[in-house]
Protein backbone atom coordinates (compact mmCIF):
# COMPACT_ATOMS: atom_id res chain seq x y z
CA UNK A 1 113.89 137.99 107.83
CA UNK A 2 117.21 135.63 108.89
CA UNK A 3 114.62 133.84 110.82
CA UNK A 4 113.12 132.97 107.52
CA UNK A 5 115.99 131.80 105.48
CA UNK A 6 117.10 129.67 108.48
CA UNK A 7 113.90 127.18 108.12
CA UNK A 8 114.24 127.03 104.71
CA UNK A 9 117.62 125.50 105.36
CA UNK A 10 116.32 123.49 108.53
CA UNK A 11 117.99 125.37 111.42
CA UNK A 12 116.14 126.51 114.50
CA UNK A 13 117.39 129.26 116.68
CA UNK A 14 119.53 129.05 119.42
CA UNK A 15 118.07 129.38 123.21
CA UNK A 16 117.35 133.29 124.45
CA UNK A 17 120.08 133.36 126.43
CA UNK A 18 122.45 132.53 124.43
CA UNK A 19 121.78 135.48 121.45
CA UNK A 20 124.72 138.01 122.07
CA UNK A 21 123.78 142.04 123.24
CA UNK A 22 123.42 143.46 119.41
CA UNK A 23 124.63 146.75 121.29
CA UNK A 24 127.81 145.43 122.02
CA UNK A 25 127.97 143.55 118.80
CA UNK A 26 128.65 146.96 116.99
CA UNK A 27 132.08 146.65 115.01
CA UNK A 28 132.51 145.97 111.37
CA UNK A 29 129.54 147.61 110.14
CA UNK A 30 129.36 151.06 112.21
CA UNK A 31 133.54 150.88 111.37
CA UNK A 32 132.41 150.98 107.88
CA UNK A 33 129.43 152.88 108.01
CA UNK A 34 132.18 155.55 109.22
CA UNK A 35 134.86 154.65 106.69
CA UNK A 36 132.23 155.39 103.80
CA UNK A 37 132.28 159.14 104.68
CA UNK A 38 135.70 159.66 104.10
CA UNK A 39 137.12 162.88 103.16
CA UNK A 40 136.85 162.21 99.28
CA UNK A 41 133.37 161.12 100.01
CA UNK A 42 132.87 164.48 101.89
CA UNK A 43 134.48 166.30 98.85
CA UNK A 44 131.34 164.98 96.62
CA UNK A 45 129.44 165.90 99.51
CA UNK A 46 130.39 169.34 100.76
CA UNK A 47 130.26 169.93 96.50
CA UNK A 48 126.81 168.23 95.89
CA UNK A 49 125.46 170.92 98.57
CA UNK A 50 127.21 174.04 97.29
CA UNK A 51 125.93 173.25 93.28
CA UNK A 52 122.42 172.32 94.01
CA UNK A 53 121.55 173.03 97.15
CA UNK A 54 119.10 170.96 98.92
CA UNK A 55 117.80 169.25 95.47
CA UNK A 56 119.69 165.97 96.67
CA UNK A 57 119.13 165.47 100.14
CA UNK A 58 116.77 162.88 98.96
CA UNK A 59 119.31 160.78 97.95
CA UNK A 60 120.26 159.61 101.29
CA UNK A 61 116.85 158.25 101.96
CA UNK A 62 116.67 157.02 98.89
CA UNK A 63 120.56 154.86 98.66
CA UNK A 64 120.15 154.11 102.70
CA UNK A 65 118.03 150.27 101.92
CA UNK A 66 120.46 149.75 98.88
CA UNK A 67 123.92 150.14 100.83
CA UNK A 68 122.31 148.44 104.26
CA UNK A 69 121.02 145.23 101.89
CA UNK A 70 124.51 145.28 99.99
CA UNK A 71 126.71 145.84 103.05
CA UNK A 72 124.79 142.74 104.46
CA UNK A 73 125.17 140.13 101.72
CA UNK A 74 128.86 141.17 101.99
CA UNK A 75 128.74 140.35 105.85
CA UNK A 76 126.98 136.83 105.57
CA UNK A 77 129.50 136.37 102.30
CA UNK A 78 132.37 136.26 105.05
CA UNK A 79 131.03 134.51 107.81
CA UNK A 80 129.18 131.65 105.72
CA UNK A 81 132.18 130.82 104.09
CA UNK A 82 134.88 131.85 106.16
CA UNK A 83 136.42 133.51 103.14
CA UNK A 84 136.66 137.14 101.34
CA UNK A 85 134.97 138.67 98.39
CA UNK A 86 138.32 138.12 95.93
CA UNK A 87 138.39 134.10 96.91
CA UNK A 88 134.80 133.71 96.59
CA UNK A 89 134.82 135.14 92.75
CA UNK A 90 138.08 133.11 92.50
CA UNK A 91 135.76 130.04 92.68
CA UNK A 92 133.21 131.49 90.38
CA UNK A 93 135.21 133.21 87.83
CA UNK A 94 138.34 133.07 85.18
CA UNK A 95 141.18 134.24 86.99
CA UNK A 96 141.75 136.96 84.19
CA UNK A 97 138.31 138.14 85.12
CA UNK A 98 139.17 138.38 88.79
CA UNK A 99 143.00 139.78 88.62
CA UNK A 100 141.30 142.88 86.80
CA UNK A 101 138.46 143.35 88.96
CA UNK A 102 141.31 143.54 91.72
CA UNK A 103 143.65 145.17 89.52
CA UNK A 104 140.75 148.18 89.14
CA UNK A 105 139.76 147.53 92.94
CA UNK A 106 143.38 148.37 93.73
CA UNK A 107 144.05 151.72 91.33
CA UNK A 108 140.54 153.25 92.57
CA UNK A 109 141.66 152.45 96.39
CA UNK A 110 145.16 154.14 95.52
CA UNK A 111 143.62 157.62 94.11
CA UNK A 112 141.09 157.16 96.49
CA UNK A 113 143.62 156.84 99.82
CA UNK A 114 145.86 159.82 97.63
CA UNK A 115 142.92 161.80 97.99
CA UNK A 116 141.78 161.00 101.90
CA UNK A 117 146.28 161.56 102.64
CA UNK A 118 145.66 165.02 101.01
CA UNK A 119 142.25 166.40 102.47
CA UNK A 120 143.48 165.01 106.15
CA UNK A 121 146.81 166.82 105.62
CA UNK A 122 145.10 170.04 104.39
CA UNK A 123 142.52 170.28 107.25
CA UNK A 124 145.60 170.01 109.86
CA UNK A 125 147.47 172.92 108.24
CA UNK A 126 143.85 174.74 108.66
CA UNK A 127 143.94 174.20 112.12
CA UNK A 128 147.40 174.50 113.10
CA UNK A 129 149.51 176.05 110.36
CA UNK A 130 152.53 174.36 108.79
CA UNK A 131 153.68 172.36 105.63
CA UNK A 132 151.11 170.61 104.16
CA UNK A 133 153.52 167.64 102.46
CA UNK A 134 154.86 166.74 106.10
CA UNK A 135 151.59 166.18 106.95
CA UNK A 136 151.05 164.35 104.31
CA UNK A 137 154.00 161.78 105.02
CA UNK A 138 152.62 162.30 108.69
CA UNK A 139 149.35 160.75 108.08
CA UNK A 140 150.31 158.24 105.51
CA UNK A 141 153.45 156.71 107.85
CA UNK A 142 150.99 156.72 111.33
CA UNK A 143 148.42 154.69 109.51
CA UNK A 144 151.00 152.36 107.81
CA UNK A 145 152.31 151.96 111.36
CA UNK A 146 148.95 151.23 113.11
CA UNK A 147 148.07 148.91 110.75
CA UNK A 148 150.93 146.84 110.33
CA UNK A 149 152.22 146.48 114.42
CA UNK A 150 148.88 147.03 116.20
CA UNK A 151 146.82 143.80 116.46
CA UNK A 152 143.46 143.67 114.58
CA UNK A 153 141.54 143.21 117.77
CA UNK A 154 143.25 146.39 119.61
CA UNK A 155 143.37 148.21 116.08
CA UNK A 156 139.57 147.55 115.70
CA UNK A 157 138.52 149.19 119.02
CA UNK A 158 140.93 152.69 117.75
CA UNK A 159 138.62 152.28 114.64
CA UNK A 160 135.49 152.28 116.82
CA UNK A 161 136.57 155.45 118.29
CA UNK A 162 137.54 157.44 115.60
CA UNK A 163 133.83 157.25 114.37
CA UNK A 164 132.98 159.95 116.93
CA UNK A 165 134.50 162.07 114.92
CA UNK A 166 131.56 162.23 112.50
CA UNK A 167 129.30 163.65 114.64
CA UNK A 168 131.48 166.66 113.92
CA UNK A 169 129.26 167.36 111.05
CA UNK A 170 125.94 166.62 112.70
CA UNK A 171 126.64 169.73 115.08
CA UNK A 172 127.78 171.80 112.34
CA UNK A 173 124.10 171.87 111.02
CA UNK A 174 123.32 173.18 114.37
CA UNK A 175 125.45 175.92 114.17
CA UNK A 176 124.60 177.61 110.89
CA UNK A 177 120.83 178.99 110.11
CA UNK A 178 118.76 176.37 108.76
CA UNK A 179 115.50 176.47 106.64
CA UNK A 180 114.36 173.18 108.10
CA UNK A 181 110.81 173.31 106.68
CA UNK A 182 112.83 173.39 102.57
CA UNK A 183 115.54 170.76 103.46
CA UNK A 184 112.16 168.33 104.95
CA UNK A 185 110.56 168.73 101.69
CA UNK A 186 113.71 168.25 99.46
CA UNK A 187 114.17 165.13 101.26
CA UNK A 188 110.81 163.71 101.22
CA UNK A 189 109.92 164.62 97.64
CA UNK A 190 112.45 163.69 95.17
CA UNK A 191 113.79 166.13 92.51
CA UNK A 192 115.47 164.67 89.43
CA UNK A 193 116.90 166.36 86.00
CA UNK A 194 118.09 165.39 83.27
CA UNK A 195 120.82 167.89 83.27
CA UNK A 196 124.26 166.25 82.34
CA UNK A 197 125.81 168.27 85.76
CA UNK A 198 122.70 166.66 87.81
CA UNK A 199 123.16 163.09 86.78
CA UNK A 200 127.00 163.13 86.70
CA UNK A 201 126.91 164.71 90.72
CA UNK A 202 124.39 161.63 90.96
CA UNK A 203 126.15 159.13 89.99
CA UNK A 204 129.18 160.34 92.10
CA UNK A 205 126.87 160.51 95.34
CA UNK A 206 125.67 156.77 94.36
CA UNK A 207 129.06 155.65 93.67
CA UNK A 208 130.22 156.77 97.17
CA UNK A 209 128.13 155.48 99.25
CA UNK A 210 127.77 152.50 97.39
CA UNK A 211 131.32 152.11 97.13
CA UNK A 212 133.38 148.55 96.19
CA UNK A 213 136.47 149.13 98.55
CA UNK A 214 133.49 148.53 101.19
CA UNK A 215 132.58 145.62 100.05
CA UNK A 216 135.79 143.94 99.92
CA UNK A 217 136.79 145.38 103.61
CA UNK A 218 133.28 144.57 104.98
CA UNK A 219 133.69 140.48 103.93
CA UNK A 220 137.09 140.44 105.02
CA UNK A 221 136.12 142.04 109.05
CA UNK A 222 133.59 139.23 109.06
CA UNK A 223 136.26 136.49 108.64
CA UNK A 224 138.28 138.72 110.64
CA UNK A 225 136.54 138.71 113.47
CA UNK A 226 135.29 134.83 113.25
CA UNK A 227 138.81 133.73 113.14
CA UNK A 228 139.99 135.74 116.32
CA UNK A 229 136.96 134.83 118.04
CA UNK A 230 137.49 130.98 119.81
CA UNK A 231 133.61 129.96 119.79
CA UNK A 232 133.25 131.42 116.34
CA UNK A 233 133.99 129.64 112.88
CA UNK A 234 132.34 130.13 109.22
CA UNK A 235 128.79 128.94 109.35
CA UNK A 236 129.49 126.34 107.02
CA UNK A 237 131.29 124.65 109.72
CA UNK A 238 128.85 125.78 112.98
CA UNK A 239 125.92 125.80 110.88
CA UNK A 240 124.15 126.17 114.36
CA UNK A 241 125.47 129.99 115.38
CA UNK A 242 123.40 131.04 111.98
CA UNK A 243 120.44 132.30 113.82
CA UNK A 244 122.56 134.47 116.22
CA UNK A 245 125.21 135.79 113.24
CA UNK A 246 122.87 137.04 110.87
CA UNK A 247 120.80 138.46 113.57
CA UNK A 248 124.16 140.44 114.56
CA UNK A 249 124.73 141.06 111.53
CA UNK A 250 121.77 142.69 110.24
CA UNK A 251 121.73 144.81 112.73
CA UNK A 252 125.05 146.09 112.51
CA UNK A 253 125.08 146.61 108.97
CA UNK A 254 121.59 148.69 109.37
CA UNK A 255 123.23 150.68 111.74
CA UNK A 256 126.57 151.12 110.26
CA UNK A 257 125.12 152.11 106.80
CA UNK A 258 122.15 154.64 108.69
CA UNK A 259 125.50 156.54 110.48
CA UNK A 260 126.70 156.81 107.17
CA UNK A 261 124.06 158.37 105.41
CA UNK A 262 123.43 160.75 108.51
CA UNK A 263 125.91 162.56 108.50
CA UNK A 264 126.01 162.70 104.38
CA UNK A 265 122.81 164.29 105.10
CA UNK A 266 124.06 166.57 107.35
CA UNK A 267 127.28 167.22 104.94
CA UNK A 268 125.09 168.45 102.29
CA UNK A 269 122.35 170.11 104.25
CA UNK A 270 125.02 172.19 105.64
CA UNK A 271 127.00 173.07 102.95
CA UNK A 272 123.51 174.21 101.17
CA UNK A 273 122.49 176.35 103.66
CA UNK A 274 126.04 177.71 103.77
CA UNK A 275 127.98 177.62 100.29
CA UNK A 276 125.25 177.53 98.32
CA UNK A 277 123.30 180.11 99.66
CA UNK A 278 126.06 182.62 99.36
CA UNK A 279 126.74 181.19 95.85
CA UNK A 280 130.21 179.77 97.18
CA UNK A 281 130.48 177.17 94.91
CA UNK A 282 132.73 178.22 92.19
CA UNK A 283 135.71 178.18 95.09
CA UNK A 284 135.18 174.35 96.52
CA UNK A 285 137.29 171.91 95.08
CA UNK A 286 137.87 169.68 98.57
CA UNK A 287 136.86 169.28 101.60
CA UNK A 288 139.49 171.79 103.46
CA UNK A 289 138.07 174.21 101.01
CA UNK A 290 134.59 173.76 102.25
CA UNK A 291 136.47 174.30 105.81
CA UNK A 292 137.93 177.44 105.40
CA UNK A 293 134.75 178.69 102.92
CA UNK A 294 132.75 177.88 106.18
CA UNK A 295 134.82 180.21 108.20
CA UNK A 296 133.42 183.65 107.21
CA UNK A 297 129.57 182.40 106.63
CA UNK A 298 129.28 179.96 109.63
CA UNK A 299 131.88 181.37 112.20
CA UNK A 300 134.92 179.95 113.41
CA UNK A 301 133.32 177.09 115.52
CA UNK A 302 131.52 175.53 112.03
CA UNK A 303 134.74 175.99 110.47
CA UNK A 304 136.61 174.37 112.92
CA UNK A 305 133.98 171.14 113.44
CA UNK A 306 134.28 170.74 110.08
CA UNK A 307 138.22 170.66 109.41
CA UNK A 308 138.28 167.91 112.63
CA UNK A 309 135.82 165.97 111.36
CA UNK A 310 137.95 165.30 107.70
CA UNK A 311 141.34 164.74 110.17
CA UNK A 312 138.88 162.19 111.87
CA UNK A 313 136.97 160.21 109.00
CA UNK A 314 140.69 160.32 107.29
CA UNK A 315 142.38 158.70 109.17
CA UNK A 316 139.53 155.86 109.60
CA UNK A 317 139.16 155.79 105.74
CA UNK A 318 142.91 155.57 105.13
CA UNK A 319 143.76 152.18 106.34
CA UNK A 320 139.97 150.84 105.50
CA UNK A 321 141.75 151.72 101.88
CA UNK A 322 144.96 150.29 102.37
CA UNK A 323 143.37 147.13 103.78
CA UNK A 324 141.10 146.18 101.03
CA UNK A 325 143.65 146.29 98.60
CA UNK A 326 145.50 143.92 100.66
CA UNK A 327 143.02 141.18 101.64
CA UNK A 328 141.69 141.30 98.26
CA UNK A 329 144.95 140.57 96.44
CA UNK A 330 146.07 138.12 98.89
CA UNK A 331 142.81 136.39 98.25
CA UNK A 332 143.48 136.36 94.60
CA UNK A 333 146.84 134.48 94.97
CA UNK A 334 146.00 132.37 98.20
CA UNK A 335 148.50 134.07 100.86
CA UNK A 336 147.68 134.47 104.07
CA UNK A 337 145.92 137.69 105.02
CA UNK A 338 144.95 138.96 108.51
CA UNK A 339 145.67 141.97 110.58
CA UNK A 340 145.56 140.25 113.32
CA UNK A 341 149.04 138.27 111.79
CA UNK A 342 152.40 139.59 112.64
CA UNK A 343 154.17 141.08 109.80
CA UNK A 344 156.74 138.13 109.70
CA UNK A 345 154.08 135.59 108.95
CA UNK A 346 151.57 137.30 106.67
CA UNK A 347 154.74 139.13 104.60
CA UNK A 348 153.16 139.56 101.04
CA UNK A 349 150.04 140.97 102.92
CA UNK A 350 151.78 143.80 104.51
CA UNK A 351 153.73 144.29 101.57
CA UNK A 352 150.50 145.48 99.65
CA UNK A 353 148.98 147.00 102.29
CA UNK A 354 152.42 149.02 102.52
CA UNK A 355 152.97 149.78 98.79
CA UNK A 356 149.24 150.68 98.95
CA UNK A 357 149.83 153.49 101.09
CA UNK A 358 153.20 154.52 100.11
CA UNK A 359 151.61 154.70 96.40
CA UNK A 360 148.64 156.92 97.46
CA UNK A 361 150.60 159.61 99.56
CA UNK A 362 153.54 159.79 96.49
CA UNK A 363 150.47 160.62 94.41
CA UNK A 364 150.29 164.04 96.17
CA UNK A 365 154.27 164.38 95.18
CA UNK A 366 153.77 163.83 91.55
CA UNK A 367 151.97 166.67 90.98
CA UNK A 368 148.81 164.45 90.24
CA UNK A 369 145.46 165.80 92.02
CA UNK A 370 143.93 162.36 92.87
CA UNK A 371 140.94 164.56 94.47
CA UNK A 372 140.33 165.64 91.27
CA UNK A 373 141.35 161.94 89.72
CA UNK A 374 138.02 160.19 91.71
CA UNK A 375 135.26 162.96 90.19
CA UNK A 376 127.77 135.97 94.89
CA UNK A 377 126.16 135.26 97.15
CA UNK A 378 123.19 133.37 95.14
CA UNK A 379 125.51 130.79 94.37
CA UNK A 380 125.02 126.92 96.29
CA UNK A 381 128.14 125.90 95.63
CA UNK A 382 129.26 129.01 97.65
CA UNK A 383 127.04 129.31 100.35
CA UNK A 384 125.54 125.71 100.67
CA UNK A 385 122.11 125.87 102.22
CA UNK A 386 122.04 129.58 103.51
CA UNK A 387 120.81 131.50 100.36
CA UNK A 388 120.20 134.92 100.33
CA UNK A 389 116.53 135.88 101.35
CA UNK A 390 113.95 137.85 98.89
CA UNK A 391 114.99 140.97 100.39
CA UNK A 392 118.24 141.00 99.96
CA UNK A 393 117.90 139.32 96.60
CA UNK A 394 115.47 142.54 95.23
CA UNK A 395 117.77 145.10 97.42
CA UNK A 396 121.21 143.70 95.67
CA UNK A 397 119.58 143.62 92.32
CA UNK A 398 118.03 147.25 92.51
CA UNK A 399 121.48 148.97 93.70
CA UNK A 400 122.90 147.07 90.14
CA UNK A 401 119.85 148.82 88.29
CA UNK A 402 119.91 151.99 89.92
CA UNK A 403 123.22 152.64 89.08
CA UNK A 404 123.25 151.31 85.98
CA UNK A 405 119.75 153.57 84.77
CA UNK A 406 121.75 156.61 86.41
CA UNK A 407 125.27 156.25 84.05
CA UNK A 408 123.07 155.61 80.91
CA UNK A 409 121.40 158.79 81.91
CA UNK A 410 124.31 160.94 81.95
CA UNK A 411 125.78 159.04 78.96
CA UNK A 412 122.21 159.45 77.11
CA UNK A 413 122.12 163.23 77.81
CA UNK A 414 126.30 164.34 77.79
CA UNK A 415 126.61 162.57 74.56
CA UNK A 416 124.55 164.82 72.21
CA UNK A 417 126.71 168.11 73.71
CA UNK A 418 130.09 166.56 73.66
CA UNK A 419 129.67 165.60 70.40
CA UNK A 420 128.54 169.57 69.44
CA UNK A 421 131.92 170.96 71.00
């Protein structure tokens, strides 16, 4: 594994006592992990259970290898060279090329963050009653404040905690009636159509939990955390701490990316044996919908699991959003970028993160729906001597495929009938 690529670039690994508690080493990747069931994410979800039931529980099984090899080439991205995923292309790439990968990075994060403002705000008037645009401002001005006067290293442990709040929907399951014996089966033994509805909710459950914003945010905790860490620098520098990094980082991205999928599984496997079951469907269009749809076929307690969970996993998702945006276009134009910086000396930083935010919650003011708006490492002269190993390597390349076979698929079959309307 790391211990392989390591000899092939002539490093040995460090003394046992000196390899850090992977336990406590838990951070960027379980943060993530978390961040990647957001409440849009849910809203795919919450409505991949209500259409088909069970029929894709097989899917997280299935993605869980993909995202946990991705999520980890992104990790040893940051800490080999010390730098994020935007200035790493930037080396690689036209800058044309890269401003509108960024440019798209940054319009996807915006609907995206629009969406996570809106389904946070709606599960508090759930709970508690209210207007649902001060919430909106409520949520969207908190997380803009966190982010921009709370250091990284203080801001990073409110992160950690937050990710409790996905267990919400693990105990859900155990509160409605489950046919455990069907949802086993479903998720051991894959079913697949070629129905346009099928491959289009397939595609959306691949594209969110293999999602880019990750990527981007993922790289940029690594440098994060190497730069605020004294005895810590890029690899390419300490060459020496490899053994130890991409043992710690393995792990947490494993563990990070197998939260995430949990409770995806649990998402769906509830909302089938709830919504779907009682043909529910037709009257989910987010996540607070699934909350209050809960209500009368789960009980109150479901419902009310469910609704804290989406306040939870939003307001974990929203500044993971924000953030991306931000180190990725500071990348791009060489400013500095850290959350860990004061607002005075990383200005044009906070400026994106800000507009960021202050663009995705004036989406839910403009009358747009952005709920509904969502539906390199292989190179030397990047990462020197520490090149990926095989399995990362076959992992990376069969996300690309995988998601690639599944859009032809829907193009292949929605074609034909779009073309007979």
């Amino acid at each position: 594994m790391s211990e392989i690529s390591l000899s092939k670039a002539g490093l040995s690994p460090p003394p046992a006592d000196e390899r850090e508690n992977l336990l406590a080493s838990l951070g960027p990747g379980l943060i993530t992990g978390a961040a990647d069931d957001d409440p849009s994410g849910i809203a795919t979800y919450l409505l991949v259970g209500a259409q088909f039931g069970f029929a894709m529980l097989w899917t997280m099984l299935f993605s869980f290898p993909l995202m946990a090899g991705i999520q980890e080439i992104c990790r040893r991205l940051g800490r080999i060279t010390g730098m994020g995923v935007a200035a790493n292309l930037a080396k690689c790439y036209s800058k044309t090329v890269v401003r509108g990968l960024v440019l798209l990075l940054c319009v996807a994060n915006i609907f995206n963050l629009g969406a996570d403002v809106a389904a946070t705000a709606a599960a508090t008037q759930l709970l508690v009653g209210g207007k649902l645009l001060l919430y909106t401002i409520f949520f969207g001005v908190a997380s803009l404040l966190l982010q921009v006067y709370v250091p990284y290293r203080i801001y990073v442990r409110y992160l950690k905690w937050l990710t409790w709040a996905l267990f919400a929907y693990v105990l859900t399951a155990f509160v409605v009636r489950v046919p455990w014996r069907q949802a086993l089966r479903s998720t051991l033994v894959p079913s697949v159509s070629l129905d346009p509805k099928y491959l289009m909710a397939l595609i959306a459950v691949l594209g969110t939990t293999i999602s880019p914003y990750l990527f981007f945010w993922q790289t940029a905790q690594e440098v994060e955390d190497a730069r605020i860490n004294k005895h810590e620098s890029p690899l390419r520098k300490k060459p020496l701490q490899a053994w130890a990094q991409f043992r710690r980082i393995a792990f947490d991205a494993r563990v990070g990316m197998a939260f995430s999928n949990i409770v995806a599984f649990f998402i769906i496997l509830t909302t089938a044996a709830t919504l779907h079951a009682s043909n529910a469907s037709i009257r989910i269009q987010t996540a607070a919908d699934a909350a209050m749809a809960l209500q009368p076929l789960a009980g109150r307690f479901a419902s009310l699991l469910f609704a804290l969970g989406i306040i939870g996993t939003g307001m974990l998702a929203i500044p993971v959003l924000a953030g991306s945006a931000a180190y990725a276009v500071s990348e791009l134009f060489g400013w500095r970028a850290s959350l860990e910086s004061k607002p005075g000396k990383a200005r044009k930083f906070y400026y994106v993160l800000s507009g960021a935010t202050i663009l995705g919650v004036c989406l839910n003011f403009a009358g747009i729906d952005p709920i509904r708006a969502l539906f390199l490492s292989e190179k030397p002269a990047i990462v020197g001597k520490f090149v990926l190993p095989r399995y990362l390597r076959v992992a990376g390349w069969i996300a690309t495929a995988v998601m690639l076979v599944a859009s032809l698929g829907f193009l292949v079959t929605a074609l034909p009938q779009w073309l007979a309307r």
